[in-house]
Protein backbone atom coordinates (compact mmCIF):
# COMPACT_ATOMS: atom_id res chain seq x y z
CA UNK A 1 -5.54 -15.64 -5.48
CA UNK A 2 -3.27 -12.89 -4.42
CA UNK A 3 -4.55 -9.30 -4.77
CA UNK A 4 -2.20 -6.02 -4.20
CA UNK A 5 -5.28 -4.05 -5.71
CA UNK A 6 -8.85 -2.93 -5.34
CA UNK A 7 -10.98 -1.30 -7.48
CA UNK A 8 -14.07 0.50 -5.67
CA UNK A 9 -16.57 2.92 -6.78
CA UNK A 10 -16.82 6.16 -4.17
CA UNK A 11 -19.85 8.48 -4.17
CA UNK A 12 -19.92 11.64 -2.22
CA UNK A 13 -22.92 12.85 0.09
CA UNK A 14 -25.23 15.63 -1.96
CA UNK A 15 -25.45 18.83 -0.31
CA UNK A 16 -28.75 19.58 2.05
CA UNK A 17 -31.60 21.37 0.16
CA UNK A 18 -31.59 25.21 0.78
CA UNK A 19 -35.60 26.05 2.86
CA UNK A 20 -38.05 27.96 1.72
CA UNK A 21 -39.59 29.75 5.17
CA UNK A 22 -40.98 32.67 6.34
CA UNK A 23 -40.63 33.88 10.17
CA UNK A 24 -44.02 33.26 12.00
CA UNK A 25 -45.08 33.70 15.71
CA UNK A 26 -47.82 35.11 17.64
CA UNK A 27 -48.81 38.66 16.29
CA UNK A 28 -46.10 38.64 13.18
CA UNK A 29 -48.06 36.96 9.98
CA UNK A 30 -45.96 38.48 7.40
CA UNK A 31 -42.64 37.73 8.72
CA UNK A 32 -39.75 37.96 6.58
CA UNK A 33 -38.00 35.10 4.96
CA UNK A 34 -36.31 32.78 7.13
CA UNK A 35 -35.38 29.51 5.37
CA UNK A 36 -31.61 28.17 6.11
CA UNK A 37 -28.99 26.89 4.04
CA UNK A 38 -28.83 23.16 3.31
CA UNK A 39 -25.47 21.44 4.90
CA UNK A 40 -22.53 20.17 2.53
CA UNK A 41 -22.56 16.44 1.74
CA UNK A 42 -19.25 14.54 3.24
CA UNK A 43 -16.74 13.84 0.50
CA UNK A 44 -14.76 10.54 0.58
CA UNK A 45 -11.24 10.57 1.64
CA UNK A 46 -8.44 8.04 1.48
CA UNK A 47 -5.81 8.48 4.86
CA UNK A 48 -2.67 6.22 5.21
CA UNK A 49 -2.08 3.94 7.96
CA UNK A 50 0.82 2.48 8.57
CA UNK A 51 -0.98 -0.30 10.47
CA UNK A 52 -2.39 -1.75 7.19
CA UNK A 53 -0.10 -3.68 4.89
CA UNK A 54 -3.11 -5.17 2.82
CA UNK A 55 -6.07 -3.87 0.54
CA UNK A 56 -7.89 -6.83 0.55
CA UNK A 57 -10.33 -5.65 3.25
CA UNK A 58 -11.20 -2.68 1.32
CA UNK A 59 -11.72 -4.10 -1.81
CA UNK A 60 -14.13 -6.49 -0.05
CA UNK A 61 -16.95 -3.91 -1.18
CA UNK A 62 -17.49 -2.45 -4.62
CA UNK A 63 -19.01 0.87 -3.03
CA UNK A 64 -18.40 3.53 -0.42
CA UNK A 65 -21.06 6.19 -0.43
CA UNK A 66 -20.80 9.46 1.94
CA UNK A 67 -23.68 10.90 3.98
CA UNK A 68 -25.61 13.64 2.32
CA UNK A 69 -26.00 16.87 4.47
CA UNK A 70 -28.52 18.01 6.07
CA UNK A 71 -31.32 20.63 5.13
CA UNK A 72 -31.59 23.79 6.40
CA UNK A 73 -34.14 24.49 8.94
CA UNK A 74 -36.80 27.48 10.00
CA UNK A 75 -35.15 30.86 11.53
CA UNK A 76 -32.25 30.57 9.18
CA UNK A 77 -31.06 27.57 11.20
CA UNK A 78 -28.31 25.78 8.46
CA UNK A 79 -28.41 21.88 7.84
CA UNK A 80 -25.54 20.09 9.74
CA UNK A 81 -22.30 19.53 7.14
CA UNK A 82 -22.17 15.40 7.08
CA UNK A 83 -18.85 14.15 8.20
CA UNK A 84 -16.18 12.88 6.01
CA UNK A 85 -16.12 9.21 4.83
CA UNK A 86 -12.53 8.37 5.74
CA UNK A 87 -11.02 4.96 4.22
CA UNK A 88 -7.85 3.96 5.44
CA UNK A 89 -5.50 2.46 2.96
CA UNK A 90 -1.72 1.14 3.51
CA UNK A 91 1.33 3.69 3.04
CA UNK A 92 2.43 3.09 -0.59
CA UNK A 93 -0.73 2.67 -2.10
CA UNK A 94 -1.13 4.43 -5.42
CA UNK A 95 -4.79 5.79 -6.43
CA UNK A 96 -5.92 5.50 -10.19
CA UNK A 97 -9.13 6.87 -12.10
CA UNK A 98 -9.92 3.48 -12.92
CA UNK A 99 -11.90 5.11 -16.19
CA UNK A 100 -8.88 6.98 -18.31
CA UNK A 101 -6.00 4.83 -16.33
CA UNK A 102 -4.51 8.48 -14.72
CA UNK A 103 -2.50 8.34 -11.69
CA UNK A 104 -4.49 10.65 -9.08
CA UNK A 105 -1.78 10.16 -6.25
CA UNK A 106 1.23 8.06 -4.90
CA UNK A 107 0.54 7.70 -0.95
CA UNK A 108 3.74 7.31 0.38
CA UNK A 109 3.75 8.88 3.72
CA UNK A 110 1.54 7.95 6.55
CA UNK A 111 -1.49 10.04 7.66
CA UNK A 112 -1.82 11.69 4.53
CA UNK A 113 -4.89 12.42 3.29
CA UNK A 114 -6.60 12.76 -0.18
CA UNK A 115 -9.85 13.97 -1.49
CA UNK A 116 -10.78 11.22 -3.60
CA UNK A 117 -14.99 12.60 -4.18
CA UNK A 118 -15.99 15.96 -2.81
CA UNK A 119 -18.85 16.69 -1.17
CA UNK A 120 -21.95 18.16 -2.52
CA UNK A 121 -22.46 22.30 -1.83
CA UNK A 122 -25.67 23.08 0.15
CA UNK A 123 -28.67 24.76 -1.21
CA UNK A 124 -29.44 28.27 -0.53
CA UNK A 125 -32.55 29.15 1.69
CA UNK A 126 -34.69 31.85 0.41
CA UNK A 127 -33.48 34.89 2.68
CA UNK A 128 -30.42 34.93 0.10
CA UNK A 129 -33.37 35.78 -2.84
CA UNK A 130 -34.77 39.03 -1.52
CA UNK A 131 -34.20 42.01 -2.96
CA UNK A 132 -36.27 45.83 -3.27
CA UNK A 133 -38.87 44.35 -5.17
CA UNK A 134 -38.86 40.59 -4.29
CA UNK A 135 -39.26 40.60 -0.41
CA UNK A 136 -40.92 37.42 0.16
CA UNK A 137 -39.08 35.04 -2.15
CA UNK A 138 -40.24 31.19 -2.33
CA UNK A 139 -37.43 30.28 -3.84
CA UNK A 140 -34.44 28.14 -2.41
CA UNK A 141 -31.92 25.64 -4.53
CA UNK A 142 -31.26 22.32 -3.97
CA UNK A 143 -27.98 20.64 -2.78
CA UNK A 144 -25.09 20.02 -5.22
CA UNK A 145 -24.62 16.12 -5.88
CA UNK A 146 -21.30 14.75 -4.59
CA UNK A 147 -18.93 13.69 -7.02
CA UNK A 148 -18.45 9.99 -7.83
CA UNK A 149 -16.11 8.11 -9.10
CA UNK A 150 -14.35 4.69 -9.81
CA UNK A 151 -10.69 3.86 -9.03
CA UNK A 152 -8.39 1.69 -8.99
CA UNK A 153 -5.73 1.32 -5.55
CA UNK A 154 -2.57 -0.43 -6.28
CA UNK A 155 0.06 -0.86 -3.40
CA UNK A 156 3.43 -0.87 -3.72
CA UNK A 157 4.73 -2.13 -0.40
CA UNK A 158 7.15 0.17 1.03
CA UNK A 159 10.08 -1.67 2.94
CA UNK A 160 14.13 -1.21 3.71
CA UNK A 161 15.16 -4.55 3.35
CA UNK A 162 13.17 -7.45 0.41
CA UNK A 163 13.46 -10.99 1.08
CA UNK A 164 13.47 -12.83 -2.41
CA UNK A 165 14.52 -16.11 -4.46
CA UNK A 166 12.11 -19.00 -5.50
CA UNK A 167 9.88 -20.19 -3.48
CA UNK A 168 10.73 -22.30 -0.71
CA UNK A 169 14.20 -20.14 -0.40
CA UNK A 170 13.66 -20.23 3.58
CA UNK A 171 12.14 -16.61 3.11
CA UNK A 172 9.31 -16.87 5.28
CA UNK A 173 11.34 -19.01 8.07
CA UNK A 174 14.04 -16.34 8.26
CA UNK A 175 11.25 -13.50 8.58
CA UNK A 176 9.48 -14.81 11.68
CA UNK A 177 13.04 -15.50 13.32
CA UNK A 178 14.12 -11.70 12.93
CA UNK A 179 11.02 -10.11 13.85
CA UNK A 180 7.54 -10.93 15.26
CA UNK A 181 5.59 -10.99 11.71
CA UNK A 182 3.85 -14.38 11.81
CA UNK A 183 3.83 -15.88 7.66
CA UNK A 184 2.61 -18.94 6.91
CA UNK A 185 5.03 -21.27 5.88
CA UNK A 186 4.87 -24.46 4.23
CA UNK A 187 6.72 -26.90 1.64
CA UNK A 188 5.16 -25.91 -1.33
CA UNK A 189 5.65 -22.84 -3.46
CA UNK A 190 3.46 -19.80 -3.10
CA UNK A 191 3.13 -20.27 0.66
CA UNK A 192 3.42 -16.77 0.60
CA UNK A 193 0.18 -14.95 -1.43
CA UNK A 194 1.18 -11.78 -0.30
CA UNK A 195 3.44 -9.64 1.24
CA UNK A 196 4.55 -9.92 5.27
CA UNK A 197 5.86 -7.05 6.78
CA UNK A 198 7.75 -7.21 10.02
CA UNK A 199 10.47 -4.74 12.06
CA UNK A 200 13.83 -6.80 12.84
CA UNK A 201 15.89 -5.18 15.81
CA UNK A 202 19.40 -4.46 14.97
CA UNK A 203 21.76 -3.76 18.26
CA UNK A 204 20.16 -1.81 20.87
CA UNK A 205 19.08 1.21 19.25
CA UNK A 206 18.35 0.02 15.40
CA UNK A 207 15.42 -1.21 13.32
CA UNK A 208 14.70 -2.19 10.04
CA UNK A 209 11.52 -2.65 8.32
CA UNK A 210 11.32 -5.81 6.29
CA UNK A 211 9.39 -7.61 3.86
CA UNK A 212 8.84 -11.10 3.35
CA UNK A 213 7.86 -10.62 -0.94
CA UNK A 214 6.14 -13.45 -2.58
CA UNK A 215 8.37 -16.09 -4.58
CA UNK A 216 8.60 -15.21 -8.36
CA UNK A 217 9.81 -18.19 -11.13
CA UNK A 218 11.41 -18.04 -14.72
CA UNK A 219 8.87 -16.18 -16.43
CA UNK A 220 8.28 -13.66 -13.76
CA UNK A 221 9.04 -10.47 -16.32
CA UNK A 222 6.06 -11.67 -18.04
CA UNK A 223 3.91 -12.46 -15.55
CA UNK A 224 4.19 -15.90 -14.62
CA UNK A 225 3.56 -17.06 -11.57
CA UNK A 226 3.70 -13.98 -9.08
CA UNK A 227 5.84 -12.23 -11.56
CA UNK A 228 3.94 -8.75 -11.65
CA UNK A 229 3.26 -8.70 -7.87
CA UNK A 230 6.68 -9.36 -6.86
CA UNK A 231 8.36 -6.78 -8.94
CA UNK A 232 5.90 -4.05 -8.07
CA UNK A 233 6.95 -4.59 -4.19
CA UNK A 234 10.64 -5.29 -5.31
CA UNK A 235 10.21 -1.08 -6.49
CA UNK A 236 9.92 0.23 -3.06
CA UNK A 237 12.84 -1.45 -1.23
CA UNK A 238 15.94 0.07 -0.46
CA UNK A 239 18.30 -3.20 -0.19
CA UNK A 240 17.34 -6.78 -1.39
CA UNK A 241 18.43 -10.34 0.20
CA UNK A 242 18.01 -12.95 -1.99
CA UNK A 243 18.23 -16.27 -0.44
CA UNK A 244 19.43 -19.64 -2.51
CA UNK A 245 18.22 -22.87 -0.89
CA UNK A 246 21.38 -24.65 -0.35
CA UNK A 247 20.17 -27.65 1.61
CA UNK A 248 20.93 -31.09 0.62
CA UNK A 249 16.67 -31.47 0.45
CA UNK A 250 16.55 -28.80 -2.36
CA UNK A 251 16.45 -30.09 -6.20
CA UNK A 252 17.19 -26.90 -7.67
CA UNK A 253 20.97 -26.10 -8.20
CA UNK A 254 21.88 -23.21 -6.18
CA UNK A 255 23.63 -21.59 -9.26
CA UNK A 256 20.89 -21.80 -11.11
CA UNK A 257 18.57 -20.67 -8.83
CA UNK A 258 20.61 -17.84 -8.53
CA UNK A 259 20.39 -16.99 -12.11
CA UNK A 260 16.94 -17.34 -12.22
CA UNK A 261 16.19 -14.15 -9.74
CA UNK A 262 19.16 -11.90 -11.08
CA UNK A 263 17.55 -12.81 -14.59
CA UNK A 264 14.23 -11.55 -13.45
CA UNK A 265 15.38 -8.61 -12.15
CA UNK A 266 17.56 -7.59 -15.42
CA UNK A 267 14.27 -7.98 -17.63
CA UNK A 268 12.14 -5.67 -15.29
CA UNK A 269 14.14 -2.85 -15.41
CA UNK A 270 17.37 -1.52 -14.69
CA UNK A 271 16.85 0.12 -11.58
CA UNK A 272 15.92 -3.16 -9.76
CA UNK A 273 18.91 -4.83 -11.10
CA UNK A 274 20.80 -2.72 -10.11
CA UNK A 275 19.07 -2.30 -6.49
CA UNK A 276 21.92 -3.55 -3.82
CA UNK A 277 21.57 -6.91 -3.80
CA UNK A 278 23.20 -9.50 -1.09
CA UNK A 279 23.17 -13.26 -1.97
CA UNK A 280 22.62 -15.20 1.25
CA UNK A 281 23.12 -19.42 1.45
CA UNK A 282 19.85 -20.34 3.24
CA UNK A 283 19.19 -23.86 5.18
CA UNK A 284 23.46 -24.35 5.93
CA UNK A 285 22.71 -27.15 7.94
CA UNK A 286 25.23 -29.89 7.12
CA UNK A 287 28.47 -30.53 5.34
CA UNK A 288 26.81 -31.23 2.19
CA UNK A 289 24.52 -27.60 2.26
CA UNK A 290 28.15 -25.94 3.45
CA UNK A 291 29.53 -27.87 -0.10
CA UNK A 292 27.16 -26.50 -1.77
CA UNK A 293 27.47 -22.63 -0.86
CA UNK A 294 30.64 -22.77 -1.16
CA UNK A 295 30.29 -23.97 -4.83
CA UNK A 296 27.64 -21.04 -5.30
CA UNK A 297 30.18 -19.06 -4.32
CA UNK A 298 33.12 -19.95 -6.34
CA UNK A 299 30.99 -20.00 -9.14
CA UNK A 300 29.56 -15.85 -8.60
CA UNK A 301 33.11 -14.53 -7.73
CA UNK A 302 34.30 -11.68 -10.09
CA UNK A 303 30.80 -12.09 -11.28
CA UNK A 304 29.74 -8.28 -12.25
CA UNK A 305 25.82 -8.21 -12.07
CA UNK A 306 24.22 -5.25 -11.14
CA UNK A 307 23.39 -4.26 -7.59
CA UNK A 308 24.43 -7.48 -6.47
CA UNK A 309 27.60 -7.92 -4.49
CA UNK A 310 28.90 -11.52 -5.79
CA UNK A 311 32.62 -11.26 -3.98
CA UNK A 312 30.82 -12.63 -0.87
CA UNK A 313 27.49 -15.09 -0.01
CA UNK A 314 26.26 -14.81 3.52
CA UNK A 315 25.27 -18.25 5.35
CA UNK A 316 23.00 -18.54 7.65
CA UNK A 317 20.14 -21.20 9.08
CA UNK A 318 17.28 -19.31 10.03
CA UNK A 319 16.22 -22.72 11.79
CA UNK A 320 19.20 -22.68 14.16
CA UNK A 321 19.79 -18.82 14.48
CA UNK A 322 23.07 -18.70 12.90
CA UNK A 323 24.37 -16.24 10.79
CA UNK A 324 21.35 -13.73 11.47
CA UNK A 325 23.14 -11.05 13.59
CA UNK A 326 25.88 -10.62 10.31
CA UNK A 327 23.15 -10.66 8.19
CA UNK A 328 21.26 -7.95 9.44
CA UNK A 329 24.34 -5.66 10.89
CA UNK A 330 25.41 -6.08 6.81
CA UNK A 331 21.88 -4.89 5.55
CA UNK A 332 21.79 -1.75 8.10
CA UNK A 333 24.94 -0.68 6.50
CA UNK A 334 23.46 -0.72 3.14
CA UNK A 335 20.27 0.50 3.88
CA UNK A 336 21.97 3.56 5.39
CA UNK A 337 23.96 3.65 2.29
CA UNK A 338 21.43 3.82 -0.19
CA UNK A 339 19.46 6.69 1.97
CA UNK A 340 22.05 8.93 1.74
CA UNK A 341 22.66 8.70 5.66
């Protein structure tokens, strides 16, 4: 089953006890207090990585609990502070209290950092009690508890350039021939669980990140299938390719696959319809798959639908390496358009 999210429960380290001591040694038995302050407990923090593209190892345990600090020690000698429980997460992942629903932060940037459970304060020792009439206190607090806390991570993959259509579009294939992400592929839909992220070289000096996002169906506004998934990842990309099968193997009409996806998109929201959007004819290997995208393409032109540029379908075969240098020289373009740069 595909997971984008994680729900864990985080509990901070309590803060060291404060000591109650007095100063002793050879010829001083009334020494003055001496009792040191308890450490702080190490809070739990959540730091980006852009090496992750996944929570599914995290969510692998329901609990991450910090160290407590340390207690203070004789000759006002302070507990150690405990060191930070640091959980890496993927850029893009948004944190939740998983109790009222609240969005605590959007983590869109790598190596930032949030505070997801404090640490514990540690105790006073009992030098910090004295006073003119109280000079030998035995009296020291304990260490603060750490906060805990359940919540809920939900990532949002951040990419330039979204592969979609149904499954099977060739998706997967065309992903591991522009860059050196790996996917599984297969002949049956929902080869792809989850998303694959991989750089594609464009020229000599260019890159663009792209994702490989998991094939949605009618339905997918409502859920079906890997409706939900899909469109959450669908958010954070800047330009969209969606591939129609137009082999002479495929079963689905390439028109109607078509309409499926742009359909999709128009019931989510808006914004992703209206994302820049490049139909490209996938698997042209053959008169008849050239018949067909040329077909596809009589039937879009003058078609007004969003984001998506209809005057013009892109064909390529990922299998033979053809069309893939105008396909990606096209995206940089609008990937630099949508940015602003």
């Amino acid at each position: 089953m595909f997971r984008d999210e994680a729900v864990i429960r985080v509990q901070a380290g309590k803060g060291g006890d404060g000591l109650i001591s007095f100063y002793r040694e050879k010829f001083v038995s009334k020494g003055g207090p001496d009792g040191g302050d308890g450490g702080r407990g190490g809070s739990v923090v959540l730091r980006t990585s852009e090496h992750l593209n996944s929570l599914l190892d995290l969510g692998r345990k329901q609990s991450y609990v910090a160290r407590d600090g340390e207690p203070g020690g004789t000759r006002n000698k302070a507990g150690r502070d405990s060191e930070d429980l640091v959980l890496e997460v993927p850029v893009g992942t948004q944190v939740f209290d998983n109790k009222d629903g609240n969005l605590l932060r959007d983590l869109a940037r790598s190596g930032e950092r949030l505070v997801i459970a404090r640490g514990g304060d540690g105790g006073l020792g009992n030098p910090h009690f004295t006073n003119a009439v109280r000079q030998a206190p035995r009296i020291a607090t304990k260490g603060q508890p750490g906060e805990a806390r359940e919540i809920r991570l939900e990532l949002k993959l951040f990419a330039e350039v979204g592969l979609i259509g149904l499954p099977n579009a060739g998706k997967s294939t065309l992903l591991s021939k522009i860059t050196a992400a790996t996917p599984k592929i297969a002949d049956y839909p929902f080869t792809t669980l989850s998303p694959n992220v991989g750089i594609a070289r464009v020229g000599d000096f260019d890159t663009l990140v792209v994702a490989d996002l998991p094939g949605l169906i009618e339905g997918a506004s409502e859920g079906r299938g890997l409706g939900h998934q899909f469109l959450k990842h669908v958010e954070r990309c800047r330009v969209l390719l969606q591939l129609v099968d137009v082999s002479a193997e495929c079963v689905d009409d390439p028109i109607s696959a078509w309409r499926v996806v742009d359909v999709e998109l128009a019931k989510s929201s808006p914004e992703l319809h209206a994302k820049p959007r490049v139909i490209v004819a996938s698997k042209c290997e053959g008169d008849e798959a050239l018949a067909r995208a040329d077909a596809l393409e009589a039937a879009l032109r003058g078609l007004e639908s969003g984001g998506c540029d209809t005057s013009k379908i892109l064909r390529i075969s990922a299998a033979r390496g053809s069309g893939l240098r105008e396909l990606l020289a096209l995206a940089r373009v609008l990937v630099r358009q949508s940015s602003g740069a």
